[in-house]
C-alpha atoms as a PDB file:
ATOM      1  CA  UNK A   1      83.697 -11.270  31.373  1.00  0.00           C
ATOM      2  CA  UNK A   2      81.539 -14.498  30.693  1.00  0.00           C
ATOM      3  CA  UNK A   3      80.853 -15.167  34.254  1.00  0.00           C
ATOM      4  CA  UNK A   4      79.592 -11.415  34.456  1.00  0.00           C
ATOM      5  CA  UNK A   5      77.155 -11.747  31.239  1.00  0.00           C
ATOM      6  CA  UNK A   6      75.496 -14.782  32.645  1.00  0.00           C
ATOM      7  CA  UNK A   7      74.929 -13.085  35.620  1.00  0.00           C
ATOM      8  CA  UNK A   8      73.241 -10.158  34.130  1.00  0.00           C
ATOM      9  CA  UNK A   9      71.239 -13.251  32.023  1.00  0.00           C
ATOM     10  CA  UNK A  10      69.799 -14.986  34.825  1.00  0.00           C
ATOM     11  CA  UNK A  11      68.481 -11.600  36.648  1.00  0.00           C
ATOM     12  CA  UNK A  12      66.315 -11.005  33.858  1.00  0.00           C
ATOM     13  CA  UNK A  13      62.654 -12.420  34.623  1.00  0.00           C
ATOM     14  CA  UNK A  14      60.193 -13.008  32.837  1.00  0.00           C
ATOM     15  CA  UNK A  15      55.955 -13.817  33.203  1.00  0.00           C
ATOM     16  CA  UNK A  16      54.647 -15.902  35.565  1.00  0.00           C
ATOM     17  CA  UNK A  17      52.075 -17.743  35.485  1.00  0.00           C
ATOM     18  CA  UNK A  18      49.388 -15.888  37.229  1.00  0.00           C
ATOM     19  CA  UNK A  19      50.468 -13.036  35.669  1.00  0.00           C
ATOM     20  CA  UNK A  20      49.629 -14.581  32.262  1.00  0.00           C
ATOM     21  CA  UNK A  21      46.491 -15.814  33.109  1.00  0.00           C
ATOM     22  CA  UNK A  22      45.064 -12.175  34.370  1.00  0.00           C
ATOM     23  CA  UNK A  23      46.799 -10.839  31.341  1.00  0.00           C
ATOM     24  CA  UNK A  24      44.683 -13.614  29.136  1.00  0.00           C
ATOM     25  CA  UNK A  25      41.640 -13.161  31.298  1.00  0.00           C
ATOM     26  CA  UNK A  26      41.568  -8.946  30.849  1.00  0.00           C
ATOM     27  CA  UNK A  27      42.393  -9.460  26.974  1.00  0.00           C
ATOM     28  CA  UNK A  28      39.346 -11.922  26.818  1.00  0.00           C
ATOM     29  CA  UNK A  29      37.366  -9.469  28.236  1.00  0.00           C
ATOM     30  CA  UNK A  30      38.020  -6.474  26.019  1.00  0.00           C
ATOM     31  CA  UNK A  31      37.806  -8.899  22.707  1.00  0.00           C
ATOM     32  CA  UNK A  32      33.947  -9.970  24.284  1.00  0.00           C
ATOM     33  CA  UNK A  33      33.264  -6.368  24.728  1.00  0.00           C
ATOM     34  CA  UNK A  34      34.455  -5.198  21.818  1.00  0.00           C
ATOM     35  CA  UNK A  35      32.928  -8.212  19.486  1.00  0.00           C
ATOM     36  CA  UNK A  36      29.113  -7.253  21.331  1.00  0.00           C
ATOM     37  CA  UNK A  37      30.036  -3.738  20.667  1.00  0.00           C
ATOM     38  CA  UNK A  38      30.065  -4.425  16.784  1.00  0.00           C
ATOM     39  CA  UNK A  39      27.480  -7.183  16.697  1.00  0.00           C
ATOM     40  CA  UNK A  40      25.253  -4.412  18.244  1.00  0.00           C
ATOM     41  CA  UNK A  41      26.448  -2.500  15.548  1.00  0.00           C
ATOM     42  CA  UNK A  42      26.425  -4.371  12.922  1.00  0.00           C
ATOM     43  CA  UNK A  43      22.317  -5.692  13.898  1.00  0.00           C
ATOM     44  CA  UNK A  44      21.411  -2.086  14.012  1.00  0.00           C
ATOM     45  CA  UNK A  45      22.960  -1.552  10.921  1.00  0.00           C
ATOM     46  CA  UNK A  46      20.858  -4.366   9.636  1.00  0.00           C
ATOM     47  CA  UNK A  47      17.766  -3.590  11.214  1.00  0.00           C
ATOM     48  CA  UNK A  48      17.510   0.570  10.227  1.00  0.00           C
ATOM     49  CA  UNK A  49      18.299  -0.805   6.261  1.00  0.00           C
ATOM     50  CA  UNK A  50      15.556  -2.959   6.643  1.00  0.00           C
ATOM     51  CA  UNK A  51      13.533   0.154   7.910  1.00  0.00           C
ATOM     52  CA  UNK A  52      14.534   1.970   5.716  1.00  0.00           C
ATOM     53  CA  UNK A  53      13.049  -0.400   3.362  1.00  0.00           C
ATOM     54  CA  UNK A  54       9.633  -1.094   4.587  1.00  0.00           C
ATOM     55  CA  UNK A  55       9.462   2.712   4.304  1.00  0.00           C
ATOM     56  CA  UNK A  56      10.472   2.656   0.350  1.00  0.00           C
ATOM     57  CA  UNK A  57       8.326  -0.077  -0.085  1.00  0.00           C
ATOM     58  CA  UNK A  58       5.149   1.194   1.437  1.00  0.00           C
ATOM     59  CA  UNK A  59       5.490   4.915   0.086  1.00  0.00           C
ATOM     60  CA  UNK A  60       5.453   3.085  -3.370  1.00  0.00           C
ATOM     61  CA  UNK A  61       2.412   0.999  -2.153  1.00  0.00           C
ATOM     62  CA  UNK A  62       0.451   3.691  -1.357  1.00  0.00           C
ATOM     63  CA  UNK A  63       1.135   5.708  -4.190  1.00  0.00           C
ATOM     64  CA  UNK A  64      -0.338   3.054  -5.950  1.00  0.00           C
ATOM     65  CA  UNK A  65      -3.571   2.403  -3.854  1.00  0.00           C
ATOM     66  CA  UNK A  66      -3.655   6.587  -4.162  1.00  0.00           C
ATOM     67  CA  UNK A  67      -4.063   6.453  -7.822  1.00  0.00           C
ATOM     68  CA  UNK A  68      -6.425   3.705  -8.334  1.00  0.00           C
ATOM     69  CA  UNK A  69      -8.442   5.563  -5.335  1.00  0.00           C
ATOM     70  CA  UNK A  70      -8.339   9.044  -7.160  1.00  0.00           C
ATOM     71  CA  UNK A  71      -9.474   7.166 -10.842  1.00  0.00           C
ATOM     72  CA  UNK A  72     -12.253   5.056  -9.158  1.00  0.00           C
ATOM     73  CA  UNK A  73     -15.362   5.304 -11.031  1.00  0.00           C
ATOM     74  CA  UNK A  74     -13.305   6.607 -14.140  1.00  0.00           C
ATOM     75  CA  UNK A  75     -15.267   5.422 -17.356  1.00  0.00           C
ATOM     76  CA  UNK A  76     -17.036   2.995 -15.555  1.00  0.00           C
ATOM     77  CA  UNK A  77     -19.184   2.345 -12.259  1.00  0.00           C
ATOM     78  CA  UNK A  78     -19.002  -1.374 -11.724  1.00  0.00           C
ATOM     79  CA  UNK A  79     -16.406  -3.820 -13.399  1.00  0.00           C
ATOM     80  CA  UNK A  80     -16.491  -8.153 -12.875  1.00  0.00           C
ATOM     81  CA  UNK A  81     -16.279  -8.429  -8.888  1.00  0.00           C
ATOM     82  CA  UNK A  82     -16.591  -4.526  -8.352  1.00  0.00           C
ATOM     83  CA  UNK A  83     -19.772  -3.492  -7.782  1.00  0.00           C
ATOM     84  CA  UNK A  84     -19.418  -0.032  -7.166  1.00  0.00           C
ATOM     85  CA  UNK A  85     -16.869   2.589  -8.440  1.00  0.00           C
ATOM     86  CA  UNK A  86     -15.852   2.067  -4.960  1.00  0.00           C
ATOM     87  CA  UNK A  87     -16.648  -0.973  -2.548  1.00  0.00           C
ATOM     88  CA  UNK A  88     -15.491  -0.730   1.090  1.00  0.00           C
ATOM     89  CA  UNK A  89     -15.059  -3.256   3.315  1.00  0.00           C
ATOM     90  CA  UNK A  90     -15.144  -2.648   6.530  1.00  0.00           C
ATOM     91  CA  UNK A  91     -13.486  -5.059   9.311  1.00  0.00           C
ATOM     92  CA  UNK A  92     -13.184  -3.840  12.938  1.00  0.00           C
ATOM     93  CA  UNK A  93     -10.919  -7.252  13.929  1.00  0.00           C
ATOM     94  CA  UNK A  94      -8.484  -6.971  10.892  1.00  0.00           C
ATOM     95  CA  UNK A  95      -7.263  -4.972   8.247  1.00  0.00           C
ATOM     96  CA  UNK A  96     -10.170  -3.281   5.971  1.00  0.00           C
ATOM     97  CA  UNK A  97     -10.334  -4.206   2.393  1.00  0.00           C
ATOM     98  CA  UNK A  98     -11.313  -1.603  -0.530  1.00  0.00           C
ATOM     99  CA  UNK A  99     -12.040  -2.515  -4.344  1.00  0.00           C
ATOM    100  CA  UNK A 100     -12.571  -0.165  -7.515  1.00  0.00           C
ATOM    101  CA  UNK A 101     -13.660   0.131 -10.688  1.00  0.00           C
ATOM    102  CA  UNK A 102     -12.497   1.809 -13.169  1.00  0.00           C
ATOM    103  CA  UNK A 103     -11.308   1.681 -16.567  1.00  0.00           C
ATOM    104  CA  UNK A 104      -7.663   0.690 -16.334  1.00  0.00           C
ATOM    105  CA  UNK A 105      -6.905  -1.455 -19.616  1.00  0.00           C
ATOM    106  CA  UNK A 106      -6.008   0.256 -22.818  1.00  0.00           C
ATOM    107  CA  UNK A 107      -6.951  -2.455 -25.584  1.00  0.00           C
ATOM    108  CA  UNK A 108      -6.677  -0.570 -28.663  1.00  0.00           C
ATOM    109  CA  UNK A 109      -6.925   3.262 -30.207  1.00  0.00           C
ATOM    110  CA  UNK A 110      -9.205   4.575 -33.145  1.00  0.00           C
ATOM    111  CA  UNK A 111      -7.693   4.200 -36.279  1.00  0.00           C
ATOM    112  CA  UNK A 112     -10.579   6.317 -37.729  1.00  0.00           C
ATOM    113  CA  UNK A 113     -12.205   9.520 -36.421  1.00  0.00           C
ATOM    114  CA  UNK A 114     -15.157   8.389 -34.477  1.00  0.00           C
ATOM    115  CA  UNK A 115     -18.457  11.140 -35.483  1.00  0.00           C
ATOM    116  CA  UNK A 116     -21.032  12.064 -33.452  1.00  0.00           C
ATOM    117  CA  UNK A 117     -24.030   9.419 -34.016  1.00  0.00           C
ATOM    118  CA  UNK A 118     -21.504   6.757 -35.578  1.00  0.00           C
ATOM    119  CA  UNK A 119     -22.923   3.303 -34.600  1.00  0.00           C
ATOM    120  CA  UNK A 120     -19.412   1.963 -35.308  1.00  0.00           C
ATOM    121  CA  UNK A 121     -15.712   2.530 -34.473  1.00  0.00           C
ATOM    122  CA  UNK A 122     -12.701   1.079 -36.632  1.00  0.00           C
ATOM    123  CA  UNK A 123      -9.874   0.268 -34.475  1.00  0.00           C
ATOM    124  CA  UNK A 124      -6.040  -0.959 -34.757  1.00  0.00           C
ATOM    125  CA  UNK A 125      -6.939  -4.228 -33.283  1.00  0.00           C
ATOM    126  CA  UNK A 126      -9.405  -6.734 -32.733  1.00  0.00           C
ATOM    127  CA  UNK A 127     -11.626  -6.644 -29.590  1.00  0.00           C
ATOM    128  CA  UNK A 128     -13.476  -9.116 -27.893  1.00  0.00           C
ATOM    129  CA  UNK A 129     -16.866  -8.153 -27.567  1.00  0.00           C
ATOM    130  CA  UNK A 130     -17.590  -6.934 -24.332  1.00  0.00           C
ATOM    131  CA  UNK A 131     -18.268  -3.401 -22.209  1.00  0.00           C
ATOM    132  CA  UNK A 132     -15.642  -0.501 -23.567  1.00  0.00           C
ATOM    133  CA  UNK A 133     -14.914   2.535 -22.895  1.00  0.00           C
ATOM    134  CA  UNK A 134     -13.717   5.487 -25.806  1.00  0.00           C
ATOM    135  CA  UNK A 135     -11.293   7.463 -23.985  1.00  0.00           C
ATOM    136  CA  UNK A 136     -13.295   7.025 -20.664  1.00  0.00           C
ATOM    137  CA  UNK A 137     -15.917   9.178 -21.721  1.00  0.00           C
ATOM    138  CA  UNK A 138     -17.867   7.134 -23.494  1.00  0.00           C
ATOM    139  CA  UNK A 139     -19.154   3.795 -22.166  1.00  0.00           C
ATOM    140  CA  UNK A 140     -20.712   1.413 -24.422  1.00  0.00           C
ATOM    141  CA  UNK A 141     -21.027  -2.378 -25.245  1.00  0.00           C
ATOM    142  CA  UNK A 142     -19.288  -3.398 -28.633  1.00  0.00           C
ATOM    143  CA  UNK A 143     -19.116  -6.596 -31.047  1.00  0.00           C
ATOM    144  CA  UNK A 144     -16.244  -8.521 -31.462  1.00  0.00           C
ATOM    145  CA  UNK A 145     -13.786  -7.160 -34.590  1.00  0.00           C
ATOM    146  CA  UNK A 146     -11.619  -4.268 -35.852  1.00  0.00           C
ATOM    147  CA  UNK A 147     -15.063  -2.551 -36.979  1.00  0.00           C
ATOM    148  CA  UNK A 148     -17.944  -2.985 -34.646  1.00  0.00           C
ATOM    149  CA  UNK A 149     -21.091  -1.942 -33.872  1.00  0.00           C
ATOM    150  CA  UNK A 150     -21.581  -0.328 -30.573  1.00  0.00           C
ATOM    151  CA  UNK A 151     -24.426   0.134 -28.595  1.00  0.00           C
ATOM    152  CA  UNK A 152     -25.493   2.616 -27.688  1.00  0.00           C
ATOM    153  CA  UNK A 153     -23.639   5.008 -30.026  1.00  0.00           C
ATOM    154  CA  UNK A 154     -21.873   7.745 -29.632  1.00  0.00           C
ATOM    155  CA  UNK A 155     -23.934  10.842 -28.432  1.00  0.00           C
ATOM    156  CA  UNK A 156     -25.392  12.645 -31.226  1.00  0.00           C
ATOM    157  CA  UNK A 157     -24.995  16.019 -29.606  1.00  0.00           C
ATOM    158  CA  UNK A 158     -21.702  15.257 -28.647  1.00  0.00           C
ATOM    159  CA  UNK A 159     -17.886  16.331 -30.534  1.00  0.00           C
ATOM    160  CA  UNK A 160     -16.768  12.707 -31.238  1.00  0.00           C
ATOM    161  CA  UNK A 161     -13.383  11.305 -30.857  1.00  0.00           C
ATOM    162  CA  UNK A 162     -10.003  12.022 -33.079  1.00  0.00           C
ATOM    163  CA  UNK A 163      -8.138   9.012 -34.540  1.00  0.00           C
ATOM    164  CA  UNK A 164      -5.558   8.005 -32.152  1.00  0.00           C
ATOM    165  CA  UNK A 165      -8.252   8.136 -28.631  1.00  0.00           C
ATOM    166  CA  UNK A 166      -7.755   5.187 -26.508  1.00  0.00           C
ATOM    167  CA  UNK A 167     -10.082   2.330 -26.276  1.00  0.00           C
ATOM    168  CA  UNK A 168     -10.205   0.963 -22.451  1.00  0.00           C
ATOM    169  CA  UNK A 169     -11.703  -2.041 -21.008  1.00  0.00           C
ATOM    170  CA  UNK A 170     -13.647  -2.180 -17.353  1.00  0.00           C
ATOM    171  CA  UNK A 171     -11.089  -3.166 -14.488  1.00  0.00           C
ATOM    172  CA  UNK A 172     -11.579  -4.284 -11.010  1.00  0.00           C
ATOM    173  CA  UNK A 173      -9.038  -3.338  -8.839  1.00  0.00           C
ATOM    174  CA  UNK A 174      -9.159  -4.899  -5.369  1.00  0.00           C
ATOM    175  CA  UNK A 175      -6.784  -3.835  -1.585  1.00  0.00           C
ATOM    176  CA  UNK A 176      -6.251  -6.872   0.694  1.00  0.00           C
ATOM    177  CA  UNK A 177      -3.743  -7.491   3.435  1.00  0.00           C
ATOM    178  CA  UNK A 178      -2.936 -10.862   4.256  1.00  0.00           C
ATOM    179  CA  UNK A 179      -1.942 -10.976   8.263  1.00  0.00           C
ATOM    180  CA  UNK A 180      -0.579 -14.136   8.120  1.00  0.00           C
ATOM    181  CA  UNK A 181       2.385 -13.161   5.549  1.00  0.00           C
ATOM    182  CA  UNK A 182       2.137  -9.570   6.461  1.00  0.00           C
ATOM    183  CA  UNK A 183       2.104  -8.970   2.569  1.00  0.00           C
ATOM    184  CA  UNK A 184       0.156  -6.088   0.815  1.00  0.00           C
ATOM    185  CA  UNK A 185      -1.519  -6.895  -2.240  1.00  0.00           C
ATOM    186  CA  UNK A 186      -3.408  -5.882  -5.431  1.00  0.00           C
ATOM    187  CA  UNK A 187      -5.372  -7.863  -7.540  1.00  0.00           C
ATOM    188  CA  UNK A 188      -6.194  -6.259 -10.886  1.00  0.00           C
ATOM    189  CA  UNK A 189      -9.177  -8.588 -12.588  1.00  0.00           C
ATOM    190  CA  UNK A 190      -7.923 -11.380 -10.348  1.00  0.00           C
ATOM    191  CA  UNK A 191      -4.143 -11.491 -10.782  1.00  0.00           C
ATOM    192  CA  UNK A 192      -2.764 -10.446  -7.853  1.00  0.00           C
ATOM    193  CA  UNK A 193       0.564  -9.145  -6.913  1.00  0.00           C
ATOM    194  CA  UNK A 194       2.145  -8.362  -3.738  1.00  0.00           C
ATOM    195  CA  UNK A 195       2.972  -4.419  -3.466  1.00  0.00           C
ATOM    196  CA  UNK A 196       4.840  -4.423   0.055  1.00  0.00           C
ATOM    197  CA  UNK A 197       5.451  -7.012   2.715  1.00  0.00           C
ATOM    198  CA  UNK A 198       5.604  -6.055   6.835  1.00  0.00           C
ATOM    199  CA  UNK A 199       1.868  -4.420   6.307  1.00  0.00           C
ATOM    200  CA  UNK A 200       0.432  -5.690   9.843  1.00  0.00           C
ATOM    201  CA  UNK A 201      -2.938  -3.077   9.117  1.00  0.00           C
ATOM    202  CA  UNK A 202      -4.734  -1.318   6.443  1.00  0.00           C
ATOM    203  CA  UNK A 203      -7.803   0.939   7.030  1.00  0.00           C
ATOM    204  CA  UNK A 204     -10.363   2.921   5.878  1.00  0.00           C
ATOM    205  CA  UNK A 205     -12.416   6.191   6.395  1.00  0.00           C
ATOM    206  CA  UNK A 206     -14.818   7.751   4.204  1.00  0.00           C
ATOM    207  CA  UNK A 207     -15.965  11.149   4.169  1.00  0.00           C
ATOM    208  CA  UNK A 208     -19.855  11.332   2.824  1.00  0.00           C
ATOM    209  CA  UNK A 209     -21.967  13.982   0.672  1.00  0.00           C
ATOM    210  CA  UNK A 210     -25.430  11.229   1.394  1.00  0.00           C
ATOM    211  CA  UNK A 211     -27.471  14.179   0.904  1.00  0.00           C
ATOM    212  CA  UNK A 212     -26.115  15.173  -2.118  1.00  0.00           C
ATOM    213  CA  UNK A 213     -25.952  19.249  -1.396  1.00  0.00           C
ATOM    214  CA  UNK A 214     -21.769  18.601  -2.597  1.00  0.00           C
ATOM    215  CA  UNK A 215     -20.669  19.407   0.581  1.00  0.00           C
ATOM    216  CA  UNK A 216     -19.428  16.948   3.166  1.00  0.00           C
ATOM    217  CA  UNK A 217     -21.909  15.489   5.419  1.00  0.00           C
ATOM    218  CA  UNK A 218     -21.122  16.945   9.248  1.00  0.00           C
ATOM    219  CA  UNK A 219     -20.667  13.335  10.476  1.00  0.00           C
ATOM    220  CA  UNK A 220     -19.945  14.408  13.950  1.00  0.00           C
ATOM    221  CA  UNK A 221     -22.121  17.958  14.355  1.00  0.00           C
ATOM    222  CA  UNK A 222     -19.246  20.235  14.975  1.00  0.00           C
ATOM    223  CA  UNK A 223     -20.806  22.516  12.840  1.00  0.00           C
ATOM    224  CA  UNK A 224     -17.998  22.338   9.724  1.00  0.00           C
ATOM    225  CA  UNK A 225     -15.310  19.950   8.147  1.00  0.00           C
ATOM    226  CA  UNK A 226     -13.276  18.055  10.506  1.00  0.00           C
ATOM    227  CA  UNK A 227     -11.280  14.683  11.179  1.00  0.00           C
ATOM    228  CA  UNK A 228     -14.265  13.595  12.637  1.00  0.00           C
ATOM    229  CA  UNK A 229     -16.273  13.472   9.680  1.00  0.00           C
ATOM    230  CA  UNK A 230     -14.838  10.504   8.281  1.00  0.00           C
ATOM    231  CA  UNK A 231     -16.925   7.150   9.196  1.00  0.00           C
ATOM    232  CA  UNK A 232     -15.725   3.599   9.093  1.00  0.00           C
ATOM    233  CA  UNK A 233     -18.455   2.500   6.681  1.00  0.00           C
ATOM    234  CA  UNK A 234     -21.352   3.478   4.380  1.00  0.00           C
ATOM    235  CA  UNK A 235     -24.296   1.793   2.659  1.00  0.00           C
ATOM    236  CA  UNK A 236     -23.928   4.064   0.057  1.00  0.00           C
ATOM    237  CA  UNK A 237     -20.600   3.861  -1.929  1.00  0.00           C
ATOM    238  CA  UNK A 238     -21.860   6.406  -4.369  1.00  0.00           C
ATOM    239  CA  UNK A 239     -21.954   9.282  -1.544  1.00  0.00           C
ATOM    240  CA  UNK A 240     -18.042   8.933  -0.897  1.00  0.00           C
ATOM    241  CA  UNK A 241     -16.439  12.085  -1.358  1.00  0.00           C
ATOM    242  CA  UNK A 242     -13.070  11.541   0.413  1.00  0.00           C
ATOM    243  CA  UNK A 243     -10.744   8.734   1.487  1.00  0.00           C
ATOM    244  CA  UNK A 244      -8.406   8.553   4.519  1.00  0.00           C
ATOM    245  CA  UNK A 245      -5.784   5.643   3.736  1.00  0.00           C
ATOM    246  CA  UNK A 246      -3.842   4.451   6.887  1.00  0.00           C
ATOM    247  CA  UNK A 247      -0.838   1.923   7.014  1.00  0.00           C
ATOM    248  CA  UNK A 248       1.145   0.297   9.275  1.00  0.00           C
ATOM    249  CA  UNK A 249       3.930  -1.455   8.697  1.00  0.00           C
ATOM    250  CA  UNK A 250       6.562  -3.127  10.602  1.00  0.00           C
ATOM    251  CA  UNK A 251      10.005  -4.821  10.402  1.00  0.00           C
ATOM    252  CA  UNK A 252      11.000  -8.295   9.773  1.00  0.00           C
ATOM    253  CA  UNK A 253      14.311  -7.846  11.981  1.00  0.00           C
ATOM    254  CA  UNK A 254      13.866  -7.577  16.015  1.00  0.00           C
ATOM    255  CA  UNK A 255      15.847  -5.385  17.612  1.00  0.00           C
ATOM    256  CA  UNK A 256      16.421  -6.335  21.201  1.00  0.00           C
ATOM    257  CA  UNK A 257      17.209  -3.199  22.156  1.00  0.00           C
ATOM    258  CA  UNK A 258      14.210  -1.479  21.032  1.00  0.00           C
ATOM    259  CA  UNK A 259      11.305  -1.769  23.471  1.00  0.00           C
ATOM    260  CA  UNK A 260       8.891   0.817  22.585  1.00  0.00           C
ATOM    261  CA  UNK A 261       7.049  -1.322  19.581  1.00  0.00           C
ATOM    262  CA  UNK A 262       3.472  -1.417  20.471  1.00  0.00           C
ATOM    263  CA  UNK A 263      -0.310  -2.154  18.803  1.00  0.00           C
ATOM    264  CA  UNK A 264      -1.476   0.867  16.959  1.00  0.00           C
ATOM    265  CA  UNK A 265      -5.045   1.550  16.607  1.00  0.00           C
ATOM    266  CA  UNK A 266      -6.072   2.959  13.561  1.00  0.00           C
ATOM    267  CA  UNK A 267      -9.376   3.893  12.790  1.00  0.00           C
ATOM    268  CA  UNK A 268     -12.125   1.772  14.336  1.00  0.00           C
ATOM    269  CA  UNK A 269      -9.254  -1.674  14.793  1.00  0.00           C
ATOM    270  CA  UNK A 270      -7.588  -2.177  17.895  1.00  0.00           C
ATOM    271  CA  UNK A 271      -5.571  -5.014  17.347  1.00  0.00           C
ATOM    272  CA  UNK A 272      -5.153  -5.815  21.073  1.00  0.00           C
ATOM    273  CA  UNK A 273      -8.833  -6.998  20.805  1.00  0.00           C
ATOM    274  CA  UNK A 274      -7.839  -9.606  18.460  1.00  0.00           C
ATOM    275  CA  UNK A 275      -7.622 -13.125  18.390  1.00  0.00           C
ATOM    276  CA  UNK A 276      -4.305 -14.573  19.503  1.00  0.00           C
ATOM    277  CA  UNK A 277      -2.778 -10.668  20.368  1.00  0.00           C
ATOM    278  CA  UNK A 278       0.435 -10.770  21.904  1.00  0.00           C
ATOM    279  CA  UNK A 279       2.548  -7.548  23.059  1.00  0.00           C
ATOM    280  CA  UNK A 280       5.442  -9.880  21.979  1.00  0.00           C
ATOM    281  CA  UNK A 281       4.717  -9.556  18.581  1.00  0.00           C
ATOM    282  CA  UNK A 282       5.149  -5.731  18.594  1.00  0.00           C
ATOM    283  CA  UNK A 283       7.678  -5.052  21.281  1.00  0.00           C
ATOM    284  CA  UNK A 284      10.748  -5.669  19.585  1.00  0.00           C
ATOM    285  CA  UNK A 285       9.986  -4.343  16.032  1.00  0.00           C
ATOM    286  CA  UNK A 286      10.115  -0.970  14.580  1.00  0.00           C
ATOM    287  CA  UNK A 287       7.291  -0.175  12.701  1.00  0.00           C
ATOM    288  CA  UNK A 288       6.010   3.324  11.293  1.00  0.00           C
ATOM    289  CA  UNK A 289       1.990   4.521   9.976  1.00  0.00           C
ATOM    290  CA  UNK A 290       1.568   5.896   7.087  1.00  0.00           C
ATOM    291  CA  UNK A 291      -1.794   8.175   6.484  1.00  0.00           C
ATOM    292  CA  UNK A 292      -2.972   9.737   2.929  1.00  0.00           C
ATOM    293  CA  UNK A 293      -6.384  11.219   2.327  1.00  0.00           C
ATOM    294  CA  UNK A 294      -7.560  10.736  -1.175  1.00  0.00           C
ATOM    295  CA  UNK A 295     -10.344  12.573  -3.386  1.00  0.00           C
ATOM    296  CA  UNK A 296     -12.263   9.994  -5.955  1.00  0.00           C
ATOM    297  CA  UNK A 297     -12.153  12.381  -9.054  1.00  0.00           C
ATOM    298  CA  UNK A 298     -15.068  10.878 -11.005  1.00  0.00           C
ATOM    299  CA  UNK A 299     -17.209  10.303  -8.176  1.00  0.00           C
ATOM    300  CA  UNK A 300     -20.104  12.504  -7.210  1.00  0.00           C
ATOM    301  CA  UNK A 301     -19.699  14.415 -10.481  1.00  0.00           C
ATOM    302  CA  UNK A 302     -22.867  16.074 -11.820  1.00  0.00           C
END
């Protein structure tokens, strides 16, 4: 019985070598394919966050640059750098840059009902004398103090202003984008913050009432209001009626499988005309443009 176990003991066989090396060489192969399957994966993963992102970032940017936009002008026409209630800045080989005026700041509220002809206000704190605005309505220069004078006063024919109406101070808001950081920002009296990063462009278009007849100037003769009645640039700030805002942003993660990244003109900027351009730069990125068209709302007013 002993003799007939080892016998059945030694026929059983088992790997040989070359069949353990194919066996290690096929198992290699589906580990590689399944580790590039989930690095793929896992960078696309990465990458559409990231988009997803930019996109946040840069709807809350412009929602920003919106509202300053649609309060240009409000209280005041010109504040520190800001020369107009809006100043454009027009560059055809990088992104444009915008600044406004308006006023932005609330210092201090009445503490006493302001009358019509009162050459003073009383306030609930001490302000440095200086340009002012009473609820951005009234614009006037005031003395330092909790009780100045202001000059000129309040408008005799006018209803005055309840205790509790704000007191606001001339701010210059200003749009830049910095190419070399790809960062967004906005300076407020010359502080600035950055609002989004992966902004490659920003650009203007301004739609024009020049003639003043408050209707928008036919820019291109098509015989009514179109697209094509924005222009790039005005000598007259004060004519600006509308404002097309266009963005484009991109990601910070490549993705080698995405090949369709490309320049994007937007308005009169075609960045393949620029110094140093490289499709290289574009091809492997996802980007998105964003496009808002604002209306100053103290602009133009009679």
């Amino acid at each position: 019985m002993d003799m007939h176990i080892l016998g059945k003991k030694s026929n059983q066989q088992g790997f040989t070598l070359i069949e353990f090396m194919i066996a290690s060489v096929i198992f290699m192969v589906v580990m590689s394919s399944g580790s590039d399957f989930f690095n793929n994966m896992n960078r696309s993963a990465v990458v559409n966050s990231e988009l997803t992102d930019v996109q946040q970032d840069i709807r809350a940017a412009m929602l920003t640059l919106v509202r300053d936009i649609s309060m240009a002008g409000y209280g005041t026409t010109s504040a520190s750098t800001c020369t107009n209630a809006i100043t454009p800045t027009n560059l055809s080989t990088g992104p444009d840059q915008i600044s406004m005026a308006s006023m932005g700041n609330v210092l201090t509220t009445l503490t006493v009902a302001a009358a019509p002809g009162d050459t003073k206000i009383t306030v609930a704190s001490a302000l440095t004398a200086g340009t002012i605005s009473i609820n951005g309505i009234k614009t006037t220069t005031a003395a330092a103090g909790t009780n100045p004078t202001i000059s000129p006063a309040i408008d005799a024919s006018g209803e005055g202003f309840p205790i509790g109406t704000q007191i606001l101070n001339p701010t210059c808001v200003e749009y830049d984008v910095n190419t070399g950081t790809r960062e967004l920002s906005r300076s407020v009296g010359g502080v600035a913050s950055v609002l989004a990063s992966g902004v490659l462009d920003m650009q203007f278009a301004y739609a024009l009432d020049a003639d003043g007849d408050n209707l928008i100037d036919d820019a291109n003769l098509s015989g009514g209001f179109d697209t094509g009645d924005f222009v790039n640039t005005t000598t007259d700030p004060a004519s600006i009626r509308l404002v097309r805002v266009s963005l484009f942003v991109q990601t910070n993660q490549s993705d080698d499988r995405y090949i369709n990244g490309a320049a994007v003109t937007l308005e009169d900027h075609d960045p393949t005309g620029d110094a140093g351009y490289t499709l290289a730069a574009y091809q492997p990125f996802r980007s998105r443009v964003l496009t808002r068209i604002v209306r100053p709302h103290n602009i133009g007013l009679p």
